[in-house]
C-alpha atoms as a PDB file:
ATOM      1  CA  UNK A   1     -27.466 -12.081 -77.017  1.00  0.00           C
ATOM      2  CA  UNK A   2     -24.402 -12.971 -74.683  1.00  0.00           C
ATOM      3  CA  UNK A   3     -25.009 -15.680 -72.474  1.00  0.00           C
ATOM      4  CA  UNK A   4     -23.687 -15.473 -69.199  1.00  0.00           C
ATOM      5  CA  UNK A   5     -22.459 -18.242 -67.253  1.00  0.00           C
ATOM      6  CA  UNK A   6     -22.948 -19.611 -63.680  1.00  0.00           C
ATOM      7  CA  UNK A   7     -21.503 -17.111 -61.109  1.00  0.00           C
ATOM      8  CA  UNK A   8     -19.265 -19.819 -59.221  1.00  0.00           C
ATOM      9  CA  UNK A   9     -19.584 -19.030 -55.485  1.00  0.00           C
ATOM     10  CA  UNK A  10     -16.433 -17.720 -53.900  1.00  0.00           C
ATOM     11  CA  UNK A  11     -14.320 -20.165 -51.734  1.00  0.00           C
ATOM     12  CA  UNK A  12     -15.093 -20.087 -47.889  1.00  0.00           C
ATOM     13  CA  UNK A  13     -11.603 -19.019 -46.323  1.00  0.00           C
ATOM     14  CA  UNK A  14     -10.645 -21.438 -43.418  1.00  0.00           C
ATOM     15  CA  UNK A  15     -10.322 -19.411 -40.381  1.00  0.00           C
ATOM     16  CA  UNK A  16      -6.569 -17.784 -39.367  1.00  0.00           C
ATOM     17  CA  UNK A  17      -7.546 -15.914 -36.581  1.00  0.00           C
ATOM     18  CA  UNK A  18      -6.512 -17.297 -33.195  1.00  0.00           C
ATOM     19  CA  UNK A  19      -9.469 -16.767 -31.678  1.00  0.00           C
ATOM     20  CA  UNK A  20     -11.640 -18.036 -35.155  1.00  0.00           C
ATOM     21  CA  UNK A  21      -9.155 -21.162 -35.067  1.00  0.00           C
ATOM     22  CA  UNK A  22     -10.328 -21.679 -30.864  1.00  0.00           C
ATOM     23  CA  UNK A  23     -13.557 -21.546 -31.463  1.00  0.00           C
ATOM     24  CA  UNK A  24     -13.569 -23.527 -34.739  1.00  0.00           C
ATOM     25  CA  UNK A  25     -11.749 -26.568 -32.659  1.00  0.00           C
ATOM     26  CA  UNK A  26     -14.508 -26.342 -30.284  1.00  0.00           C
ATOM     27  CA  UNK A  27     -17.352 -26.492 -32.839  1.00  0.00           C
ATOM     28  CA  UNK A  28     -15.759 -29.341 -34.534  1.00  0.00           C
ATOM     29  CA  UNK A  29     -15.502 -31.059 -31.407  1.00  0.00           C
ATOM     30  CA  UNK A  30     -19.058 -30.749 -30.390  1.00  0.00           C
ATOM     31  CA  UNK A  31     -20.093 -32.162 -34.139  1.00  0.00           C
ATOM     32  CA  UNK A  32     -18.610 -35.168 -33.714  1.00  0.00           C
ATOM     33  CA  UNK A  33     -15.751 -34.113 -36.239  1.00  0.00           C
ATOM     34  CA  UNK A  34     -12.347 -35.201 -34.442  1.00  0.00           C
ATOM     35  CA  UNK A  35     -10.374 -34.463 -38.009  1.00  0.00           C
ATOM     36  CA  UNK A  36     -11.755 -31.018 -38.127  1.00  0.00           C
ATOM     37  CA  UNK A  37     -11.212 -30.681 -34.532  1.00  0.00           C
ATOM     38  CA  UNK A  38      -7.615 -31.517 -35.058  1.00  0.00           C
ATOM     39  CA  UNK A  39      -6.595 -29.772 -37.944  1.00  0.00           C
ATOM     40  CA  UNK A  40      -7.550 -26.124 -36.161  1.00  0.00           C
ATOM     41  CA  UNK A  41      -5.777 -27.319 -33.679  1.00  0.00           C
ATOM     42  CA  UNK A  42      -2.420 -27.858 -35.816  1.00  0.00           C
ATOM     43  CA  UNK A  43      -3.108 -24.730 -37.020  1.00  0.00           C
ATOM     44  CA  UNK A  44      -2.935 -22.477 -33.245  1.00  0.00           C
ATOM     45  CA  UNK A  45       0.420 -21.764 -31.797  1.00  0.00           C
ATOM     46  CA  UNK A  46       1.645 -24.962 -29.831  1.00  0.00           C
ATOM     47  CA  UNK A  47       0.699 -23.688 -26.188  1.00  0.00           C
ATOM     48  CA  UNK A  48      -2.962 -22.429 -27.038  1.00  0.00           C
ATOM     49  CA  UNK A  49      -3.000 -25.547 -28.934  1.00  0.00           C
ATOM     50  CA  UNK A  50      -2.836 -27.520 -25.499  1.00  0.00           C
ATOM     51  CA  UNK A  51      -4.523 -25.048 -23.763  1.00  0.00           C
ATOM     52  CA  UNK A  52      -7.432 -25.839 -26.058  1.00  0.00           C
ATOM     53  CA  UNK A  53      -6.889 -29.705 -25.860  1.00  0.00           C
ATOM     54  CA  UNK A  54      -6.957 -30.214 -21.914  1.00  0.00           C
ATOM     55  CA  UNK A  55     -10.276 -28.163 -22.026  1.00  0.00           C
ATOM     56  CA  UNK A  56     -11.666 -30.435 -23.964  1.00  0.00           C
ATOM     57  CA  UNK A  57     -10.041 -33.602 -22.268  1.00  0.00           C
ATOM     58  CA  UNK A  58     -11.416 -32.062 -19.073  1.00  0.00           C
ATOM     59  CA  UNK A  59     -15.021 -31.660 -20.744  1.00  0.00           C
ATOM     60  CA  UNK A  60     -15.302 -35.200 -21.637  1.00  0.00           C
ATOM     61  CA  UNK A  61     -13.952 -36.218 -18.352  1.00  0.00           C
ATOM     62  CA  UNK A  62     -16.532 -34.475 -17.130  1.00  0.00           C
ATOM     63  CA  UNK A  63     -19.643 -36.384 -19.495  1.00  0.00           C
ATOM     64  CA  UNK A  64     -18.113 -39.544 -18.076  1.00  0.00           C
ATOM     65  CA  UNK A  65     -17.052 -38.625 -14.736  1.00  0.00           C
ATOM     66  CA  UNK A  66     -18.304 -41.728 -12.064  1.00  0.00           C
ATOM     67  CA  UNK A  67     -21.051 -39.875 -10.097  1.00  0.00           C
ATOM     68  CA  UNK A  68     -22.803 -40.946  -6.749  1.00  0.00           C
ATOM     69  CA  UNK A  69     -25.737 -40.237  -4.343  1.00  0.00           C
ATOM     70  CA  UNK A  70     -23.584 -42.067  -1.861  1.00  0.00           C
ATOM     71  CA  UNK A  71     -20.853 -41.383   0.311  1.00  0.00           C
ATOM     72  CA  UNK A  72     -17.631 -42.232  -1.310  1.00  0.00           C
ATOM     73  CA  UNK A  73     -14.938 -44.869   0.851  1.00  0.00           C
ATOM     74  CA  UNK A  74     -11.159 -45.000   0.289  1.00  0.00           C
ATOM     75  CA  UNK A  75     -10.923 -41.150  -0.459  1.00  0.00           C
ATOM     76  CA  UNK A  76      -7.245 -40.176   0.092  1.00  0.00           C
ATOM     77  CA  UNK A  77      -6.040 -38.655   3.621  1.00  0.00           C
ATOM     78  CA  UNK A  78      -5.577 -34.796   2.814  1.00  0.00           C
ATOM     79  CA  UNK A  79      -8.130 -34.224   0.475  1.00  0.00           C
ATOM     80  CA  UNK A  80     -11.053 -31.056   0.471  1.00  0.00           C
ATOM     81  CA  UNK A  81     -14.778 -31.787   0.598  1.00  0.00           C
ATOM     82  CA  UNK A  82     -16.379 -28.855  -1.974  1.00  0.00           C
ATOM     83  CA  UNK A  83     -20.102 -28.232  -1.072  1.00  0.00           C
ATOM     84  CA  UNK A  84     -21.603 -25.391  -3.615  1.00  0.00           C
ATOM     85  CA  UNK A  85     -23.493 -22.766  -2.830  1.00  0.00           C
ATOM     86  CA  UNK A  86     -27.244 -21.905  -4.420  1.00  0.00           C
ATOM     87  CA  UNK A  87     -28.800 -18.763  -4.219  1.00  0.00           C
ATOM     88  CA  UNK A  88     -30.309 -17.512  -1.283  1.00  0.00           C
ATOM     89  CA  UNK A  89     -33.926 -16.377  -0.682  1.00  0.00           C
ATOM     90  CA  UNK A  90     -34.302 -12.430   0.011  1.00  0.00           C
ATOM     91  CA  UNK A  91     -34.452 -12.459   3.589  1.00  0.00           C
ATOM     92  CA  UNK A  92     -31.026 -14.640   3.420  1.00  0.00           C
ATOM     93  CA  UNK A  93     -32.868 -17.955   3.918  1.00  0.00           C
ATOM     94  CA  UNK A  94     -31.487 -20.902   2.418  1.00  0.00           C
ATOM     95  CA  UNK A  95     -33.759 -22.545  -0.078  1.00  0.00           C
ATOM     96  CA  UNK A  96     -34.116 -26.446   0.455  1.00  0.00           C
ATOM     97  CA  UNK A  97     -31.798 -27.646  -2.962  1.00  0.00           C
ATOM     98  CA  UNK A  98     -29.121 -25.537  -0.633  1.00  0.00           C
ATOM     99  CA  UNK A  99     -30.108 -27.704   2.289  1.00  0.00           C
ATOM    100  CA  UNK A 100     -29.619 -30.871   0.989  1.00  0.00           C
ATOM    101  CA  UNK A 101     -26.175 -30.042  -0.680  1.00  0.00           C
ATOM    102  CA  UNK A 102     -25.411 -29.285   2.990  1.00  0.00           C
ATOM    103  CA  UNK A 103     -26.831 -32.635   4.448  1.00  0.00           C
ATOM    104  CA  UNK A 104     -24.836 -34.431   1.847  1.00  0.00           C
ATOM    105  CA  UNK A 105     -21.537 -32.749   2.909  1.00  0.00           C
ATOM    106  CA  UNK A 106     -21.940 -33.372   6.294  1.00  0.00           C
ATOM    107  CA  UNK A 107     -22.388 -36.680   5.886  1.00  0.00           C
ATOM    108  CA  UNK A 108     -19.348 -36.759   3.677  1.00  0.00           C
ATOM    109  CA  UNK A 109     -17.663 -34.542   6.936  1.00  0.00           C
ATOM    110  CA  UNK A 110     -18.429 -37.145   9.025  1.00  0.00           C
ATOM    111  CA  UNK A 111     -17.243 -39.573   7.102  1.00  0.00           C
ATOM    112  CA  UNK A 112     -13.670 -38.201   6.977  1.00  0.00           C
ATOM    113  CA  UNK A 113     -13.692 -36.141   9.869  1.00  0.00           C
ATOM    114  CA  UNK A 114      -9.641 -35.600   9.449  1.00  0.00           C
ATOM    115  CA  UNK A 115     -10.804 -33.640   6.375  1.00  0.00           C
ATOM    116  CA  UNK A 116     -10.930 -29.245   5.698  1.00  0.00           C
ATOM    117  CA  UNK A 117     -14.559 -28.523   4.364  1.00  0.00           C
ATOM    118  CA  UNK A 118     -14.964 -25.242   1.869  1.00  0.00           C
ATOM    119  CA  UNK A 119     -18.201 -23.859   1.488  1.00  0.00           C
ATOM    120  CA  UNK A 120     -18.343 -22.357  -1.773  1.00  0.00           C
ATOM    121  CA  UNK A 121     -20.808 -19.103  -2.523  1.00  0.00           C
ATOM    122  CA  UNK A 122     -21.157 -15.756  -2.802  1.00  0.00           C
ATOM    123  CA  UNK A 123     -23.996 -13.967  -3.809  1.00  0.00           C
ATOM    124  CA  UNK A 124     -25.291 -11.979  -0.477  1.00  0.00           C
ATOM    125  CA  UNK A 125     -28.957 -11.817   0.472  1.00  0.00           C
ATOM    126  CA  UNK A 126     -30.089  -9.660   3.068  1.00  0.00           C
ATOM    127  CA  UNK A 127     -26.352  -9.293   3.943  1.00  0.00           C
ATOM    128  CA  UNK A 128     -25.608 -12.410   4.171  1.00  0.00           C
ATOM    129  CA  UNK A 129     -23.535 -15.008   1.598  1.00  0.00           C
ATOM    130  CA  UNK A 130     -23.952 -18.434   0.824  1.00  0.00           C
ATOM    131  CA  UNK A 131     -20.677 -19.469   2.075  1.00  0.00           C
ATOM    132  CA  UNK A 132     -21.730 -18.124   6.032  1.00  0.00           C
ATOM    133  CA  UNK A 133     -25.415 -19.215   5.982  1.00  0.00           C
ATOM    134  CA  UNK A 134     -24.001 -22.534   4.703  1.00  0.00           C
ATOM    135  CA  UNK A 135     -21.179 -22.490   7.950  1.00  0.00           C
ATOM    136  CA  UNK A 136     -23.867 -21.441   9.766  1.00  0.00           C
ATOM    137  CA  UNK A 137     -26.053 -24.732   9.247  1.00  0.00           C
ATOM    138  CA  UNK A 138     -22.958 -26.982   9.496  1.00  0.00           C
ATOM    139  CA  UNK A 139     -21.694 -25.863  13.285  1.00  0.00           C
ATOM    140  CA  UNK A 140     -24.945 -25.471  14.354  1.00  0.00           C
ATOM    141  CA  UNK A 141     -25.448 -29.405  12.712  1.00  0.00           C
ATOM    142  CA  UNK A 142     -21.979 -30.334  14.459  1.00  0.00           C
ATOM    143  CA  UNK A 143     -19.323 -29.745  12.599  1.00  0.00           C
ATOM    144  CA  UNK A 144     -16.855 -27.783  13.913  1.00  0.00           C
ATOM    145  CA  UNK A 145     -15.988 -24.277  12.725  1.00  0.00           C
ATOM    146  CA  UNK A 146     -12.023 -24.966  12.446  1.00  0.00           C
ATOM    147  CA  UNK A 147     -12.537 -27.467  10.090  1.00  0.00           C
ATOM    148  CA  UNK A 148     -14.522 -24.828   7.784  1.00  0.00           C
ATOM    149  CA  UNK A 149     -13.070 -22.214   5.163  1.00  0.00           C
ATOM    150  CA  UNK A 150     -15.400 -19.972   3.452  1.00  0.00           C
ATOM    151  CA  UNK A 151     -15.168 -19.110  -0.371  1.00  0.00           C
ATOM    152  CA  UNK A 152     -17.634 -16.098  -0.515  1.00  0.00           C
ATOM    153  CA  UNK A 153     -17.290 -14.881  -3.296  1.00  0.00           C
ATOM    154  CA  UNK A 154     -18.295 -16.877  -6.060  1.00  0.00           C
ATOM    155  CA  UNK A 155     -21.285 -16.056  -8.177  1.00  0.00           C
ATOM    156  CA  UNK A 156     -21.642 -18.528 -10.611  1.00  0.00           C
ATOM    157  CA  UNK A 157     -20.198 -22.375 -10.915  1.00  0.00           C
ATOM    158  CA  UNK A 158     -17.617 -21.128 -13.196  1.00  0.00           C
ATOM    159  CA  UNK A 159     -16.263 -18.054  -9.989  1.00  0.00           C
ATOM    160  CA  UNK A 160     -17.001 -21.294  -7.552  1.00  0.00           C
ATOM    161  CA  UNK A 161     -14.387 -23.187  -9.531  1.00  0.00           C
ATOM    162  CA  UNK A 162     -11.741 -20.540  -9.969  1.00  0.00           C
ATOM    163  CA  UNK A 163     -12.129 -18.891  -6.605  1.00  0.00           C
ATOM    164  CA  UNK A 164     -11.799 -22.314  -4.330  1.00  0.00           C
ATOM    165  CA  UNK A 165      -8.881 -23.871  -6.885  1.00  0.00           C
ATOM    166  CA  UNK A 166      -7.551 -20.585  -4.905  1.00  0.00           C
ATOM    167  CA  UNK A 167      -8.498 -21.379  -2.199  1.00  0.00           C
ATOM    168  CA  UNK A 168      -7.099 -24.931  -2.042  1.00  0.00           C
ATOM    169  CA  UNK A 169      -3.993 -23.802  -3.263  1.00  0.00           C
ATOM    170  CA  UNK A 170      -3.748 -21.258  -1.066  1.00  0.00           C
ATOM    171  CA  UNK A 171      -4.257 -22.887   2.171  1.00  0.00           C
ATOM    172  CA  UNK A 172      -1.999 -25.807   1.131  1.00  0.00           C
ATOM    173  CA  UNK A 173      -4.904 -27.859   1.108  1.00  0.00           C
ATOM    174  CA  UNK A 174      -5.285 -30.613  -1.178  1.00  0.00           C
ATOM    175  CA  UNK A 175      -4.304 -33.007  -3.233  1.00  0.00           C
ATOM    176  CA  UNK A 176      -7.637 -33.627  -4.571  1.00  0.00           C
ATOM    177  CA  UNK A 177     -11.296 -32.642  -3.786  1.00  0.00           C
ATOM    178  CA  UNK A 178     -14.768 -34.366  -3.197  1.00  0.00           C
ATOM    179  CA  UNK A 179     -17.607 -32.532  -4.410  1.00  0.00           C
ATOM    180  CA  UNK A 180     -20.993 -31.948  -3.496  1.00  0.00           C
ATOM    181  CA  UNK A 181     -23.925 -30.411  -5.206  1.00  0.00           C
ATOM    182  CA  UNK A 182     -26.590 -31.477  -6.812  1.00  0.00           C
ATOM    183  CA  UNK A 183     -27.570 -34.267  -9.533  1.00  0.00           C
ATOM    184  CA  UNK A 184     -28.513 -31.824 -12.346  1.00  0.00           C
ATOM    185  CA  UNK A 185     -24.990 -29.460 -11.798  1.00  0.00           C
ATOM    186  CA  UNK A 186     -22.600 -32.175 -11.160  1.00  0.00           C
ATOM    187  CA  UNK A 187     -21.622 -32.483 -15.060  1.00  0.00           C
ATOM    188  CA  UNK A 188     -20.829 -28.572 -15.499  1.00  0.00           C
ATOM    189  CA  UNK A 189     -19.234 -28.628 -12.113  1.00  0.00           C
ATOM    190  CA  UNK A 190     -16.739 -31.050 -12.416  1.00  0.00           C
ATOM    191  CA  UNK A 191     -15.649 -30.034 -15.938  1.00  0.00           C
ATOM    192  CA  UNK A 192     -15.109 -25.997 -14.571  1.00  0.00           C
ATOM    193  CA  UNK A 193     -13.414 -27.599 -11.202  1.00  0.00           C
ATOM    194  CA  UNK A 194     -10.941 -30.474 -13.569  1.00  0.00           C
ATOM    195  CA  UNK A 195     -10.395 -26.879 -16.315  1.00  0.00           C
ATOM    196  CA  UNK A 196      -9.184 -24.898 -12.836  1.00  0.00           C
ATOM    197  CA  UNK A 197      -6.903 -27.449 -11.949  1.00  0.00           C
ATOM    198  CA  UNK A 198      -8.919 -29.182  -8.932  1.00  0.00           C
ATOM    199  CA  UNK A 199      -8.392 -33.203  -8.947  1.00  0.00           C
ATOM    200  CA  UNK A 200     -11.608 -34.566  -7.993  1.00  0.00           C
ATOM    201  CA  UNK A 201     -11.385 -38.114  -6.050  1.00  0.00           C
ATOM    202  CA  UNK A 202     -15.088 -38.105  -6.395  1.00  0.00           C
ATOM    203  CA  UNK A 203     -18.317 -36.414  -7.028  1.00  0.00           C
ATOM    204  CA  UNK A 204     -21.259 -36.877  -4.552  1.00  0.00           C
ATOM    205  CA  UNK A 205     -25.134 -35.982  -6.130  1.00  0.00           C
ATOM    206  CA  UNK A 206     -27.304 -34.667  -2.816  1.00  0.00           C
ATOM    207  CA  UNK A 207     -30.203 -35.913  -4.419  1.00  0.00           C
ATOM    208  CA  UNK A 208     -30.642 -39.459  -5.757  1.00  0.00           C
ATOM    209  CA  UNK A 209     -31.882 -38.373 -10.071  1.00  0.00           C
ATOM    210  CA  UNK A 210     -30.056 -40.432 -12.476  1.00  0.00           C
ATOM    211  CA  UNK A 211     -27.032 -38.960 -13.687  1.00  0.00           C
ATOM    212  CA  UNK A 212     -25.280 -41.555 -15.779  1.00  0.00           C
ATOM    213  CA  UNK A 213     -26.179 -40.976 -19.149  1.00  0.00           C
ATOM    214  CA  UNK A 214     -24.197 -38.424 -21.020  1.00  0.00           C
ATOM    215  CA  UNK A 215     -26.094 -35.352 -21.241  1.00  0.00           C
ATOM    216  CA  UNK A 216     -27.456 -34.632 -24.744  1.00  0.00           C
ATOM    217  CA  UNK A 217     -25.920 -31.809 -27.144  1.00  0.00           C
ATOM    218  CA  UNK A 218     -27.136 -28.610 -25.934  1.00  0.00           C
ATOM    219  CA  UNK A 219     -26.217 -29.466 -22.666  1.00  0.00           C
ATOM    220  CA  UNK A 220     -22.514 -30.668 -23.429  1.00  0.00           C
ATOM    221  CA  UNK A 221     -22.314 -27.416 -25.368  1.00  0.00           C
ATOM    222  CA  UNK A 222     -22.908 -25.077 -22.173  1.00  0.00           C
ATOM    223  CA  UNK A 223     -20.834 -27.555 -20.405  1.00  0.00           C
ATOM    224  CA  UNK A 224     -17.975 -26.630 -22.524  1.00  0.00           C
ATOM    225  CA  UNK A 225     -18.702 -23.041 -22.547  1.00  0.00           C
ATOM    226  CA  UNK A 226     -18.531 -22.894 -18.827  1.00  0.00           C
ATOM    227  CA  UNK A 227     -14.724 -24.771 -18.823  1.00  0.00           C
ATOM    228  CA  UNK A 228     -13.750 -21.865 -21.707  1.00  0.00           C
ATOM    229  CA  UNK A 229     -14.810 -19.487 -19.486  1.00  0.00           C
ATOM    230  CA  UNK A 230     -12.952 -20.767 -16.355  1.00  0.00           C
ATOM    231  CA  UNK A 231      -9.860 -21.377 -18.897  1.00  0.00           C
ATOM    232  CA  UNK A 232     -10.259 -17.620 -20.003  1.00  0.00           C
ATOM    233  CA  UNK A 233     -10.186 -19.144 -23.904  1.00  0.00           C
END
């Protein structure tokens, strides 16, 4: 009777796709494997290649980005203080997290009172957006309406940092930002404001949790997700 050798397994082709090579880069990355990391990235055509290489710069920017409950001093004349939006309640109420990324900002406002404030949301309840019911608390709070520019259209951190880069850029604001919004989003925000091409002078927590660890694996994964997705890779 014949006997039959070992079937040897066939070879696992190393991805040529573009899009295989991407999201190969970013996998690596996320293990912990720079080499692999590197060598898709020799492998993409030179300008996805850096495409792919400031997202991730930006992401780990972001994981070690100095965050604060306070408000920050020496911030450059002509920057933009960024409060985001959170979703109303049904009746168009603002919910309290929304509240005290609003208390924050103003405090920020009147801190720098020479500086533009966008409210960033969209999302209408009750027709009404974020962005108004959040201009709506700051002039009646004091703050006068000149100084504030709506972005209202924004449903998701990802639309808040595309739509007010926009915005900013726009308007001639600029050059850099100060953002507000809460301890838990700060991370994911910065990364999908540094991927749009926002410079952030600082980041301000409206709620004192500790932020300075580096969030753990799944989290840095949807972290980088969210700056592919404002990146459009």
């Amino acid at each position: 009777m014949p006997v039959h050798g070992t079937a040897l397994a066939e070879p696992v082709a190393a991805p040529t796709s573009e899009a295989a090579l991407v999201n190969t880069a970013f996998d690596r990355q996320l293990a912990g494997d720079t080499a692999g990391a590197q060598a898709a990235l020799d492998a993409l055509p030179a300008g996805k290649a850096r495409k792919v290489s400031a997202v991730m710069t930006d992401v780990e920017q972001a994981l070690d980005f100095p965050l604060t409950d306070q408000v920050p001093v020496g911030i450059a004349p002509g920057s933009v203080i960024v409060i985001l939006g959170f979703g109303l309640q049904p009746d168009g109420a603002m919910r309290p997290i929304l509240v005290e990324r609003l208390r924050k900002g103003l405090a920020v406002a009147q801190a720098y009172p020479a500086m533009p404030v966008v409210v960033s949301g969209g999302a209408p309840r009750a027709g009404r957006t974020e962005a108004a019911a959040m201009r709506d608390w700051l002039t009646s709070n004091g703050l006068p309406a000149t100084r504030i520019h709506l972005e209202d259209r924004s449903v998701s951190t990802v639309t808040n940092a595309t739509n007010t880069a926009g915005l900013i850029r726009g308007a001639g604001m600029g050059p850099g930002a100060v953002l507000v919004t809460s301890s838990n989003h700060l991370r994911r925000s910065v990364a999908d404001f540094l991927t749009a091409g926002v410079t952030l002078h600082a980041v301000v927590a409206s709620d004192a949790a500790e932020q300075s660890a580096r969030p753990g694996p799944q989290e840095v994964r949807a972290i980088t997700a969210d700056a592919r997705s404002v990146a459009g890779i």
